[in-house]
C-alpha atoms as a PDB file:
ATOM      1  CA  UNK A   1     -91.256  56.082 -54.989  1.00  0.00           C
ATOM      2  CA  UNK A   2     -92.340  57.197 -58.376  1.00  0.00           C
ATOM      3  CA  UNK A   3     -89.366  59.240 -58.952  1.00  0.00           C
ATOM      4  CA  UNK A   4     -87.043  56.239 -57.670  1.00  0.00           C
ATOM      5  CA  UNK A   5     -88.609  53.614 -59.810  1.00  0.00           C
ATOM      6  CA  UNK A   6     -88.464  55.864 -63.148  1.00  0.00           C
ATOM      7  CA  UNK A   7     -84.375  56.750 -62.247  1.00  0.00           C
ATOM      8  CA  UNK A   8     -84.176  52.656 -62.362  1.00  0.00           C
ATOM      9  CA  UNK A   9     -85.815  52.324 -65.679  1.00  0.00           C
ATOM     10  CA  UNK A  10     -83.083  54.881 -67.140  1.00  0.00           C
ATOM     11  CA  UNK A  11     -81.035  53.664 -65.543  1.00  0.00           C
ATOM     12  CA  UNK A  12     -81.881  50.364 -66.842  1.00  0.00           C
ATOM     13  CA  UNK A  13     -82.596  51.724 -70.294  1.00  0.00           C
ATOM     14  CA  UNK A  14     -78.636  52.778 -70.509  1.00  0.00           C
ATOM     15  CA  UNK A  15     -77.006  49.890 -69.450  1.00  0.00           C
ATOM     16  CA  UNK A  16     -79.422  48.241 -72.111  1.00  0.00           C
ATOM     17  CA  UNK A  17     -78.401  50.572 -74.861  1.00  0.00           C
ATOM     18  CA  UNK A  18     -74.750  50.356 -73.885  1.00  0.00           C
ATOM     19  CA  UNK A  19     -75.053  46.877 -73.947  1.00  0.00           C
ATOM     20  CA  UNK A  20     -76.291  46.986 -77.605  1.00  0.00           C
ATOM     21  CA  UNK A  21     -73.904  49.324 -78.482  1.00  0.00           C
ATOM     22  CA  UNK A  22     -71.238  47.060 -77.291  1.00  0.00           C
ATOM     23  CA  UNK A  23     -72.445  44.143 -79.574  1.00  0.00           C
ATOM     24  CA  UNK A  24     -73.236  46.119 -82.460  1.00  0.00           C
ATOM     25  CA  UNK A  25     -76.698  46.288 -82.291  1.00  0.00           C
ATOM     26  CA  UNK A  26     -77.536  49.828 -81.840  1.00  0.00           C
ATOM     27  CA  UNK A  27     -75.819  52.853 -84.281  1.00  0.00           C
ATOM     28  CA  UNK A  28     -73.514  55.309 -82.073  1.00  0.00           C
ATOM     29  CA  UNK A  29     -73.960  58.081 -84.373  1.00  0.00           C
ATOM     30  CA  UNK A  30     -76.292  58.682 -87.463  1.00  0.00           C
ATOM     31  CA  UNK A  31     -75.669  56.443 -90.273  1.00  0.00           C
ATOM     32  CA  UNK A  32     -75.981  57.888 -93.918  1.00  0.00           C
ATOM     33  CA  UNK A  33     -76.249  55.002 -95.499  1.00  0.00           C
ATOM     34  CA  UNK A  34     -78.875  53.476 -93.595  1.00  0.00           C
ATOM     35  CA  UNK A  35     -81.155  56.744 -92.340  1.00  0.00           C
ATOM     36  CA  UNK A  36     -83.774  58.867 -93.689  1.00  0.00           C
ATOM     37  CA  UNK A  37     -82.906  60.803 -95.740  1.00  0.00           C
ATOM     38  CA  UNK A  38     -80.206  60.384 -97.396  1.00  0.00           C
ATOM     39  CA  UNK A  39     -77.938  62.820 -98.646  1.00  0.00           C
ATOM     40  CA  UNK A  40     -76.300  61.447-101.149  1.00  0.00           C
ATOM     41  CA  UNK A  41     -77.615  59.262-104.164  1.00  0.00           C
ATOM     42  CA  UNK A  42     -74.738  56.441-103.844  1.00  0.00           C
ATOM     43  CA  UNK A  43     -76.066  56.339 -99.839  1.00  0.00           C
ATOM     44  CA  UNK A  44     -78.944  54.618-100.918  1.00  0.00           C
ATOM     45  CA  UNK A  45     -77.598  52.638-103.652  1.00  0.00           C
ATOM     46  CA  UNK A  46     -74.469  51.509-102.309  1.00  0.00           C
ATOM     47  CA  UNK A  47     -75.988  47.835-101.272  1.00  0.00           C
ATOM     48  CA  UNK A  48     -77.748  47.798-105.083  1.00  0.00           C
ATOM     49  CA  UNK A  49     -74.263  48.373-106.664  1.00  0.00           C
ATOM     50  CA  UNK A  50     -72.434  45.572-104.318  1.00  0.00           C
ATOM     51  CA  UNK A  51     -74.754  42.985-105.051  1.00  0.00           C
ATOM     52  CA  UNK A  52     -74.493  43.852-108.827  1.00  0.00           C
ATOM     53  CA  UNK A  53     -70.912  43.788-108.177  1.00  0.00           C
ATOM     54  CA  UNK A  54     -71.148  40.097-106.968  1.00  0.00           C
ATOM     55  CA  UNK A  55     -73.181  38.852-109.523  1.00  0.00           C
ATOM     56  CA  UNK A  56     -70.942  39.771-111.507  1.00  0.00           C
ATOM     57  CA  UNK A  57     -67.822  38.865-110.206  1.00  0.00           C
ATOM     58  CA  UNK A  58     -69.737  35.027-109.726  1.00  0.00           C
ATOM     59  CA  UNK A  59     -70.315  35.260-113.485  1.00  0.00           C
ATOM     60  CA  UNK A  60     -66.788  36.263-114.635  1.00  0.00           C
ATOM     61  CA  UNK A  61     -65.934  33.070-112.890  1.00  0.00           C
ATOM     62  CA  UNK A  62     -68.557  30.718-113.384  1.00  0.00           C
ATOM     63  CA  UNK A  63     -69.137  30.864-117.328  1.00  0.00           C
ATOM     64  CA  UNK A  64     -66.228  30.221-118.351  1.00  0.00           C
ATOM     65  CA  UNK A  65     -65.661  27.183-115.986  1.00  0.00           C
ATOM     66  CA  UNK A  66     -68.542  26.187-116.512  1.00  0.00           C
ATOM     67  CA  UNK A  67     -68.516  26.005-120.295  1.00  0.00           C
ATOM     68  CA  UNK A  68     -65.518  24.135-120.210  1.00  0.00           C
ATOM     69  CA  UNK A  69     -66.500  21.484-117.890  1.00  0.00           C
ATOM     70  CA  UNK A  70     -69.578  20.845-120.133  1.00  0.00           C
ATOM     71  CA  UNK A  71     -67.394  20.494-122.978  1.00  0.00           C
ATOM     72  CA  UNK A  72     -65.440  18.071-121.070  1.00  0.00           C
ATOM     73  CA  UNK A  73     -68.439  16.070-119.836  1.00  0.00           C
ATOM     74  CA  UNK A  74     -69.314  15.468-123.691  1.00  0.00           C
ATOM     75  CA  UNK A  75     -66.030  14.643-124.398  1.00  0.00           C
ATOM     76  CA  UNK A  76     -66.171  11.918-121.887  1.00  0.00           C
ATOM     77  CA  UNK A  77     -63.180  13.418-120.134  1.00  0.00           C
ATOM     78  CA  UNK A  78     -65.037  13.119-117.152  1.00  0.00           C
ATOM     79  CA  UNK A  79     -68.148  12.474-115.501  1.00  0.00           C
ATOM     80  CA  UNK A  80     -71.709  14.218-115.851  1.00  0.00           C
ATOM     81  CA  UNK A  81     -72.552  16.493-113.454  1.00  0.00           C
ATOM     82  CA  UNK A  82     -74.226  15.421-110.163  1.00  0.00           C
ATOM     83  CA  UNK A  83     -77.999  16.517-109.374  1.00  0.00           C
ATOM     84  CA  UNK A  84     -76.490  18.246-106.050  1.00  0.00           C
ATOM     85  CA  UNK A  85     -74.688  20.575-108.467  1.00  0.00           C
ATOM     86  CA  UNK A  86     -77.321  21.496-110.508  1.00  0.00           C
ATOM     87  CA  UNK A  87     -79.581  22.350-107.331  1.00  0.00           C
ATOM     88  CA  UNK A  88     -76.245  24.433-105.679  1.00  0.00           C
ATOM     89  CA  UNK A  89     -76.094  26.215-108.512  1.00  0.00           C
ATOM     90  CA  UNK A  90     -79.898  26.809-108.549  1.00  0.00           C
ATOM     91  CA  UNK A  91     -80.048  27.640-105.085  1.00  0.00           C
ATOM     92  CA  UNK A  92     -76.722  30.355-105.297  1.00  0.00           C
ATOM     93  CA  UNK A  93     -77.744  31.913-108.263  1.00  0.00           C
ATOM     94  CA  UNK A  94     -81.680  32.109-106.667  1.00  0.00           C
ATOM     95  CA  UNK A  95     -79.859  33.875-103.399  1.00  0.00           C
ATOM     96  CA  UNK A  96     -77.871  37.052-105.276  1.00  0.00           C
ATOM     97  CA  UNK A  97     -80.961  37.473-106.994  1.00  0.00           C
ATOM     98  CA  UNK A  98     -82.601  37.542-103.481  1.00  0.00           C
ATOM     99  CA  UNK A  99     -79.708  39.623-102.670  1.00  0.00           C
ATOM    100  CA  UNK A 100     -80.206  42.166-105.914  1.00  0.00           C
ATOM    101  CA  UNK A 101     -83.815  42.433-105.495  1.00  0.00           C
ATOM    102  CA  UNK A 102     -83.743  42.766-101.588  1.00  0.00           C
ATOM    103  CA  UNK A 103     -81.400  45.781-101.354  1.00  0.00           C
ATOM    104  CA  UNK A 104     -83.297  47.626-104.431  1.00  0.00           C
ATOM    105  CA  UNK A 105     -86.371  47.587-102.591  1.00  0.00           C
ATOM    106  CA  UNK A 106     -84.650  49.321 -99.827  1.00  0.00           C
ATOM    107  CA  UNK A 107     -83.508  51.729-102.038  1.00  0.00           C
ATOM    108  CA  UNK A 108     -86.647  53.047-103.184  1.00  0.00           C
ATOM    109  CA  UNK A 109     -88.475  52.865-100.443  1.00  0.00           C
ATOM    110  CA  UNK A 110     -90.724  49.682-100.544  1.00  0.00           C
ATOM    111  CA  UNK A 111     -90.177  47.998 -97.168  1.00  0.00           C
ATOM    112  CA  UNK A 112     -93.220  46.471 -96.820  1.00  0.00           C
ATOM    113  CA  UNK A 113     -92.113  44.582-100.038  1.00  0.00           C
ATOM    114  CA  UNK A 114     -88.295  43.966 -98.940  1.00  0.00           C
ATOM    115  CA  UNK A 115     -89.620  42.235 -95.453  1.00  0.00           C
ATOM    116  CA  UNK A 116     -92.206  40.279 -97.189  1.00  0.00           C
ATOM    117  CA  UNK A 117     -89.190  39.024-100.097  1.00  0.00           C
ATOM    118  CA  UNK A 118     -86.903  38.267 -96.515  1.00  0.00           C
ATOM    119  CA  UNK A 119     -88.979  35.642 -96.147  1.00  0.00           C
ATOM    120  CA  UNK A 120     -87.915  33.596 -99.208  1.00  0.00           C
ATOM    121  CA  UNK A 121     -84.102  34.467 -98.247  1.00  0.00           C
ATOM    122  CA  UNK A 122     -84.880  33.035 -95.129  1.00  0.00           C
ATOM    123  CA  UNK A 123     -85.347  29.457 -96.695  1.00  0.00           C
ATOM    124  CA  UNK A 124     -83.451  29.671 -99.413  1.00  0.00           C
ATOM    125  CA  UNK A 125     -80.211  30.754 -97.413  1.00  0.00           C
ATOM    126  CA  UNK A 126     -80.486  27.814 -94.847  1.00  0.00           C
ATOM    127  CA  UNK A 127     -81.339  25.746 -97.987  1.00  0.00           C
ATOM    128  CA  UNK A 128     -78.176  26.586-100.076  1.00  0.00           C
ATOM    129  CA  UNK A 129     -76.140  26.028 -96.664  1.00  0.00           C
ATOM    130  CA  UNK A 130     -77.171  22.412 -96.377  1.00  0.00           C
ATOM    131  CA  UNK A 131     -76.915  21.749-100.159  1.00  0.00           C
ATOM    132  CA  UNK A 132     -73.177  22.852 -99.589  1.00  0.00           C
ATOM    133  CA  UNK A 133     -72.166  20.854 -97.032  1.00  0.00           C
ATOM    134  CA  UNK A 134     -73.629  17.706 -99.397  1.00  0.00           C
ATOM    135  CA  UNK A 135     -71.951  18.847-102.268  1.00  0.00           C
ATOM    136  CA  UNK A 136     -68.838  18.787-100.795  1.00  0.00           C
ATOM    137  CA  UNK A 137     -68.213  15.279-100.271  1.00  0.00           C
ATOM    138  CA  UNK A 138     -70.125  14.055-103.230  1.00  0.00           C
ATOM    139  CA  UNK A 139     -68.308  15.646-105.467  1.00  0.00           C
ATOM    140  CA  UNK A 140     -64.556  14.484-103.580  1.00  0.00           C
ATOM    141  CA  UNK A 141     -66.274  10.811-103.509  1.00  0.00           C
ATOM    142  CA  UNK A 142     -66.784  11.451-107.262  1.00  0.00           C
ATOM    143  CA  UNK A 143     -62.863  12.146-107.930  1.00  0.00           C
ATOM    144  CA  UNK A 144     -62.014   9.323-105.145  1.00  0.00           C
ATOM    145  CA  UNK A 145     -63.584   6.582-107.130  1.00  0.00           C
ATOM    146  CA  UNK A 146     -62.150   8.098-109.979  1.00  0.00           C
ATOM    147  CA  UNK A 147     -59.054   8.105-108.968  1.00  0.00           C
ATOM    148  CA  UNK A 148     -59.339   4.217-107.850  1.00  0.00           C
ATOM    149  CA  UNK A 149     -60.862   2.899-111.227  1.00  0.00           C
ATOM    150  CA  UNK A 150     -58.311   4.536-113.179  1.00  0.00           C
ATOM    151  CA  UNK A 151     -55.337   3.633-115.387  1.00  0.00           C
ATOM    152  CA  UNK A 152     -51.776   3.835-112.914  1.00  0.00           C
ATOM    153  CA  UNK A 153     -50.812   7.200-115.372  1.00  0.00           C
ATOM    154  CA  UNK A 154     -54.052   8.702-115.047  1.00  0.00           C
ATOM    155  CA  UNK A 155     -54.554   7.627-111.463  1.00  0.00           C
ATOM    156  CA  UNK A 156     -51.159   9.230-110.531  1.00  0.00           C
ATOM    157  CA  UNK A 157     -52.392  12.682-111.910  1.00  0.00           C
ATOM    158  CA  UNK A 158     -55.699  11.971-110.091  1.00  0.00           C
ATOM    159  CA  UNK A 159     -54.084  11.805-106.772  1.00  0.00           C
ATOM    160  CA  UNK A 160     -52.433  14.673-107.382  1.00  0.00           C
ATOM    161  CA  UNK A 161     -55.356  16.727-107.432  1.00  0.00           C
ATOM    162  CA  UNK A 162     -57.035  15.090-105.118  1.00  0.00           C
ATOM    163  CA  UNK A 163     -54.111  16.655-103.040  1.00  0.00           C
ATOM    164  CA  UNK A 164     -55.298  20.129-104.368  1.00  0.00           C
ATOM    165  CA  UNK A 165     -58.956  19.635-103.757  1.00  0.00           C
ATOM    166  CA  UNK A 166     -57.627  18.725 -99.777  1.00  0.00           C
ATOM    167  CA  UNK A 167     -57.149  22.203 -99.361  1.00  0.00           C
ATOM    168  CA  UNK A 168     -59.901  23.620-101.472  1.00  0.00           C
ATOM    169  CA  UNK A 169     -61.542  21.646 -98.792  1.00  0.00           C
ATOM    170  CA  UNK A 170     -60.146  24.059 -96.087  1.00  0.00           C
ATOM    171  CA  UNK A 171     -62.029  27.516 -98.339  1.00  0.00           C
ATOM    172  CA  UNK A 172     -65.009  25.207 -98.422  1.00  0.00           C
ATOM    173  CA  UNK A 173     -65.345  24.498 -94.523  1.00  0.00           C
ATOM    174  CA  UNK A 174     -64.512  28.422 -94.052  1.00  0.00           C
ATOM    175  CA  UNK A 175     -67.072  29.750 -96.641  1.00  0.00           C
ATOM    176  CA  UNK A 176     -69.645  27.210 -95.181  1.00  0.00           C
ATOM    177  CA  UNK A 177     -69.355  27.791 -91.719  1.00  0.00           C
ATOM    178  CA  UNK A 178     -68.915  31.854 -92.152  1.00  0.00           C
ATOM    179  CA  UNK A 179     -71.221  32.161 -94.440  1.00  0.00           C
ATOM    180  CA  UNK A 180     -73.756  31.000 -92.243  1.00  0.00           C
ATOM    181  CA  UNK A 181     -72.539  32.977 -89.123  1.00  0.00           C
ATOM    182  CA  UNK A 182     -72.494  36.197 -90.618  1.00  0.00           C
ATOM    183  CA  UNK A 183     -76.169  35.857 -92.481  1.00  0.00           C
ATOM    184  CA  UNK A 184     -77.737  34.718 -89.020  1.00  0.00           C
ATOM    185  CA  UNK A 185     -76.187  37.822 -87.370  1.00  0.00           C
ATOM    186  CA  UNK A 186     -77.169  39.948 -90.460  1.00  0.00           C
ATOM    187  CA  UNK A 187     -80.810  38.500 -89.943  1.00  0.00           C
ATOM    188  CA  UNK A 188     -80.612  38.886 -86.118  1.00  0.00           C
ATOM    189  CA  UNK A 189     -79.320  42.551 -86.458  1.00  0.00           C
ATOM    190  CA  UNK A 190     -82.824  43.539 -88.752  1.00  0.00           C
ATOM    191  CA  UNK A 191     -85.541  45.516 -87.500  1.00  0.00           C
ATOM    192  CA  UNK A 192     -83.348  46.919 -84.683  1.00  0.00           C
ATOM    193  CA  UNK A 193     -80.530  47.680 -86.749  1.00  0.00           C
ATOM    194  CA  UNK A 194     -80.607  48.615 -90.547  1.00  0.00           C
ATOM    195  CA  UNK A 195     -77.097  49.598 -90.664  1.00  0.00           C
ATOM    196  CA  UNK A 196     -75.839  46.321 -89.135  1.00  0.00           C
ATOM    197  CA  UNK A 197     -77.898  44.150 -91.357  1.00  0.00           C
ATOM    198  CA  UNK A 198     -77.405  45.467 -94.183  1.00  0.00           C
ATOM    199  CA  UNK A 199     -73.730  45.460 -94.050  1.00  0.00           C
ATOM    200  CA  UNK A 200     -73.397  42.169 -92.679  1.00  0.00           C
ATOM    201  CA  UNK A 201     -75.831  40.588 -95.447  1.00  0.00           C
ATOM    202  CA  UNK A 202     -73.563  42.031 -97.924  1.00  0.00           C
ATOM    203  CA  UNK A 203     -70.581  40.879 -96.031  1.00  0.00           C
ATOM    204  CA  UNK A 204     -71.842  37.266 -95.345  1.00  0.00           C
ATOM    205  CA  UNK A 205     -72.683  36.922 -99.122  1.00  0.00           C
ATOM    206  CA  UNK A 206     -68.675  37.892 -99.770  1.00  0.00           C
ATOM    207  CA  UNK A 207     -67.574  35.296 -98.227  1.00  0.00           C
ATOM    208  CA  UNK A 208     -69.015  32.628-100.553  1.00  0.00           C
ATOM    209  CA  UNK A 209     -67.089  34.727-103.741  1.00  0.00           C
ATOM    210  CA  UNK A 210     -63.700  32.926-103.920  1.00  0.00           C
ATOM    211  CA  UNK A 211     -65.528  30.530-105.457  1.00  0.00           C
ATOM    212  CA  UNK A 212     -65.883  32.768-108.544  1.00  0.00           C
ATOM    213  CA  UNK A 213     -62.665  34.423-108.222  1.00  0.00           C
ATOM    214  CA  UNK A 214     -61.059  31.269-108.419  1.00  0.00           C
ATOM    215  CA  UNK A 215     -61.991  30.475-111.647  1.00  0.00           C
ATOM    216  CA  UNK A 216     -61.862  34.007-113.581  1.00  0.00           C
ATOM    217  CA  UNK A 217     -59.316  32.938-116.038  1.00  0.00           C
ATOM    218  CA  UNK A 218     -57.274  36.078-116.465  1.00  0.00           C
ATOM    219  CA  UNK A 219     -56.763  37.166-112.873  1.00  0.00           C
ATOM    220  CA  UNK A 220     -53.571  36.497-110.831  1.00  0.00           C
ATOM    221  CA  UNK A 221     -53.967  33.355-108.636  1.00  0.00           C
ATOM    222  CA  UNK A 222     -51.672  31.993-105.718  1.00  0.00           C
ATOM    223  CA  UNK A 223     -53.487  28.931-105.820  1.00  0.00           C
ATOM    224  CA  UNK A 224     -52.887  26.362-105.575  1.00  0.00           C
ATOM    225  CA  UNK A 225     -50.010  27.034-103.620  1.00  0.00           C
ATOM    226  CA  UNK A 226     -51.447  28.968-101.367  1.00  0.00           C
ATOM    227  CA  UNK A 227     -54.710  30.638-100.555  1.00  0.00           C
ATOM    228  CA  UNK A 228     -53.532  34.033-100.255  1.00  0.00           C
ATOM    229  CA  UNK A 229     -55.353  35.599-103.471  1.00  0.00           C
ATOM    230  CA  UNK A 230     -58.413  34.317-102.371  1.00  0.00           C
ATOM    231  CA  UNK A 231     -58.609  36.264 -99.423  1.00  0.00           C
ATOM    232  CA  UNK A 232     -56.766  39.695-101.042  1.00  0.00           C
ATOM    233  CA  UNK A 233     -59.514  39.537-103.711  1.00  0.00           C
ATOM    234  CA  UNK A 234     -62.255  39.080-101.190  1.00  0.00           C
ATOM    235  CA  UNK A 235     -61.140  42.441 -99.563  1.00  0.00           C
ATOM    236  CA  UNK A 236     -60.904  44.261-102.417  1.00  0.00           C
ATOM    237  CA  UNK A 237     -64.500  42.958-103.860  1.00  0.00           C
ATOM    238  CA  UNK A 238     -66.128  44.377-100.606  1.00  0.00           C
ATOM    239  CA  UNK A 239     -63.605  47.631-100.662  1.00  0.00           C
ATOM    240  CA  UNK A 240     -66.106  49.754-102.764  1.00  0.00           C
ATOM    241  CA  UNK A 241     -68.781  49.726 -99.302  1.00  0.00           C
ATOM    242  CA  UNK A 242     -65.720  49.804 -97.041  1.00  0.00           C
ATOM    243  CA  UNK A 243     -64.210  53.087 -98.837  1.00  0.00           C
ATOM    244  CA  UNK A 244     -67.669  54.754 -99.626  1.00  0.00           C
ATOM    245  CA  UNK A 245     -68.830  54.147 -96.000  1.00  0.00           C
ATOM    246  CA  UNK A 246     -65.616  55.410 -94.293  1.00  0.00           C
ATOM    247  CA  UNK A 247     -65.866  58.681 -96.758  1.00  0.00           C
ATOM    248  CA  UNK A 248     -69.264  59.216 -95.869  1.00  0.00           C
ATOM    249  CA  UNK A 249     -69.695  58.265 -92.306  1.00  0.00           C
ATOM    250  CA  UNK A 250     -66.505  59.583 -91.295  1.00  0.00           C
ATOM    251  CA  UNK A 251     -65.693  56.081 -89.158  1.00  0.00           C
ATOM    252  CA  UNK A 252     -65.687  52.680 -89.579  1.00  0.00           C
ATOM    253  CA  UNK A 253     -68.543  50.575 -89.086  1.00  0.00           C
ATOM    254  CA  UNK A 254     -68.815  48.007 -86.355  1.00  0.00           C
ATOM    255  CA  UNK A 255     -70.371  45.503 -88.820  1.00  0.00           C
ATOM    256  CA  UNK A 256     -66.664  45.451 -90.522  1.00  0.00           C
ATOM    257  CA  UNK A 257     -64.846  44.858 -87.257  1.00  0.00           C
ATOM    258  CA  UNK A 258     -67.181  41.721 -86.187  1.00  0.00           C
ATOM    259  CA  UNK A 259     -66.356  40.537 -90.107  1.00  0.00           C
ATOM    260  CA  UNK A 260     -62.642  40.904 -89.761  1.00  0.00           C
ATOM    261  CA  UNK A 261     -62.433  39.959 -85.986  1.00  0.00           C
ATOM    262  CA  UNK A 262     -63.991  36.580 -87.195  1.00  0.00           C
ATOM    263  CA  UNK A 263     -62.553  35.986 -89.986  1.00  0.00           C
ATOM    264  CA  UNK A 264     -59.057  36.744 -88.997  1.00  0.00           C
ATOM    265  CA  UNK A 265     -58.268  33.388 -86.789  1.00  0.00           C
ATOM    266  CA  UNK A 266     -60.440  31.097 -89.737  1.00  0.00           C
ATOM    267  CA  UNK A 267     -57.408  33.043 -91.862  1.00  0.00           C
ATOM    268  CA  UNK A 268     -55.105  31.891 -89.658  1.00  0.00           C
ATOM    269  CA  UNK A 269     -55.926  28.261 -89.515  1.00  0.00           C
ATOM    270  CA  UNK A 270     -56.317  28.010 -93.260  1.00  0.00           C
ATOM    271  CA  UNK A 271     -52.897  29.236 -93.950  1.00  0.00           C
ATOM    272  CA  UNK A 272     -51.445  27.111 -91.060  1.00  0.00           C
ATOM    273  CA  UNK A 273     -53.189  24.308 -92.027  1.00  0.00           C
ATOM    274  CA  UNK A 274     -52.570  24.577 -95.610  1.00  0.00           C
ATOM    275  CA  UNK A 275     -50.974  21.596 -97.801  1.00  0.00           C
ATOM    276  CA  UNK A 276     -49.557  19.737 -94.133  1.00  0.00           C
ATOM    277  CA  UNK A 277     -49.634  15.810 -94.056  1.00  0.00           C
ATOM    278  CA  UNK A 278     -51.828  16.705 -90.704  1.00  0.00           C
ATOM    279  CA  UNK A 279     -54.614  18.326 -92.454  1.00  0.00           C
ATOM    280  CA  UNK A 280     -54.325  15.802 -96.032  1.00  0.00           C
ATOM    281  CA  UNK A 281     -54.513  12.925 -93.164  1.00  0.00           C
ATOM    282  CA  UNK A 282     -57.640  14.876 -91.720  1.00  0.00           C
ATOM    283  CA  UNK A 283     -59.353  15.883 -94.983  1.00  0.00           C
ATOM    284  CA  UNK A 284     -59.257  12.040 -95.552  1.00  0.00           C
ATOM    285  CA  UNK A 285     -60.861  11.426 -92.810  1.00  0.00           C
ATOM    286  CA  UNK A 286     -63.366  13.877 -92.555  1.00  0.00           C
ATOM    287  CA  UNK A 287     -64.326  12.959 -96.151  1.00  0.00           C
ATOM    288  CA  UNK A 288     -64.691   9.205 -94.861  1.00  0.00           C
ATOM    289  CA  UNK A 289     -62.478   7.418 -97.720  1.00  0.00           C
END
């Protein structure tokens, strides 16, 4: 009876672990990037370098657009910036700092200190999520009226972009609603699976960085004609972890199938969707003007 009960727990116990396997949540072989020890030095600083890497590439963006559009605000050449901007920005720039600080406690060791900082990620991410989906409209309301109150040259122009900012629209859903996927399945994946979460945390924050690459000045855009760049530059951001983890690891991690398996048919739509009297018709709408 004993016997008969313990075969059912293995039993059990392996459909369990193939069952985790299956979804991701359990490492088939030993990861180097995530165990103890690790034999390399870039193994453990891998996740430090990416989210360096980010901030970076968010600040080769952001300054310079952001400069300009101040000068432009005192210029009167358009309007002042709206509070919800100031607290996006806040709230972003507060997350890869989160980000920076949570993966360099990992590296050295400090757990205890990394679980205890997960906290504040855990309202700040939610946080910056919501703040999105409210800057969005308030800032197309802002060109909308804009556009209205204008002069019938300057309106003209206006409606014009307001064309371009229809599919910006289509990035912004994307990075909203991926962005958010990928950090609660990064959050589910920790404690039971370093390797998963860490990856994915990394790869959830990429998602949000065409907004910087858009606006680095000297890099080669297909926008606004199309959003191809933004998505080639995505891939190549996060191709530093991708390379070094296939090099080391000898395989490719299931945390960068579940990112391209789900981001693949958001791809698709995008591109389908992209600059079609169906989707300027629907951005309308969903905007409410």
């Amino acid at each position: 009876m004993v016997g008969a009960c313990a075969a059912h727990q293995a039993k059990g116990g392996f459909a369990m672990a193939t069952l985790a396997e299956s979804l991701g949540l359990r490492e088939e072989r030993p990861d180097v990037l995530s165990g103890t020890p690790r034999a390399h030095a870039v193994d453990r600083w891998i996740f430090v370098f990416m989210a360096a890497w980010f901030i970076a590439i968010v600040l080769a963006g952001f300054i310079p657009d952001s400069l300009m559009k101040i000068e432009a605000v005192r210029a009167g050449q358009r309007p002042p910036f709206p509070l919800v901007l100031h607290l996006h920005a806040l709230l972003m720039g507060t997350f890869l700092l989160l980000l920076l600080a949570q993966t360099t406690l990992a590296a050295v060791g400090r757990v205890d200190l990394h679980r205890r900082l997960g906290l504040a990620a855990m309202v700040v991410a939610p946080a910056l999520v919501i703040v999105g989906f409210i800057l969005v409209p308030t800032m197309y309301h802002q060109l909308w009226a804009g556009a209205q109150a204008a002069p019938p040259t300057v309106a003209e122009q206006m409606a014009e972009r307001l064309l371009v900012v229809d599919n910006i629209l289509l990035l912004q859903l994307r990075i909203g609603i991926l962005f958010s996927l990928f950090l609660a399945l990064g959050l589910k994946a920790r404690g039971r699976n370093a390797g998963m979460h860490k990856r994915l945390m990394i790869l959830a924050t990429a998602m949000a960085l065409p907004a910087g690459i858009d606006r680095i000045p000297w890099l080669l855009h297909s926008m606004p004609s199309s959003p191809l760049s933004p998505d080639l530059y995505t891939l190549l951001a996060v191709s530093p972890m991708f390379a070094w983890d296939v090099l080391r690891n000898k395989r490719v991690h299931p945390a960068y199938i579940i990112w391209l398996a789900i981001n693949l048919p958001f791809a698709i739509a995008v591109h389908g969707l992209w600059n079609t009297d169906w989707w300027h018709s629907m951005a309308r709408q969903i905007m409410g003007v």
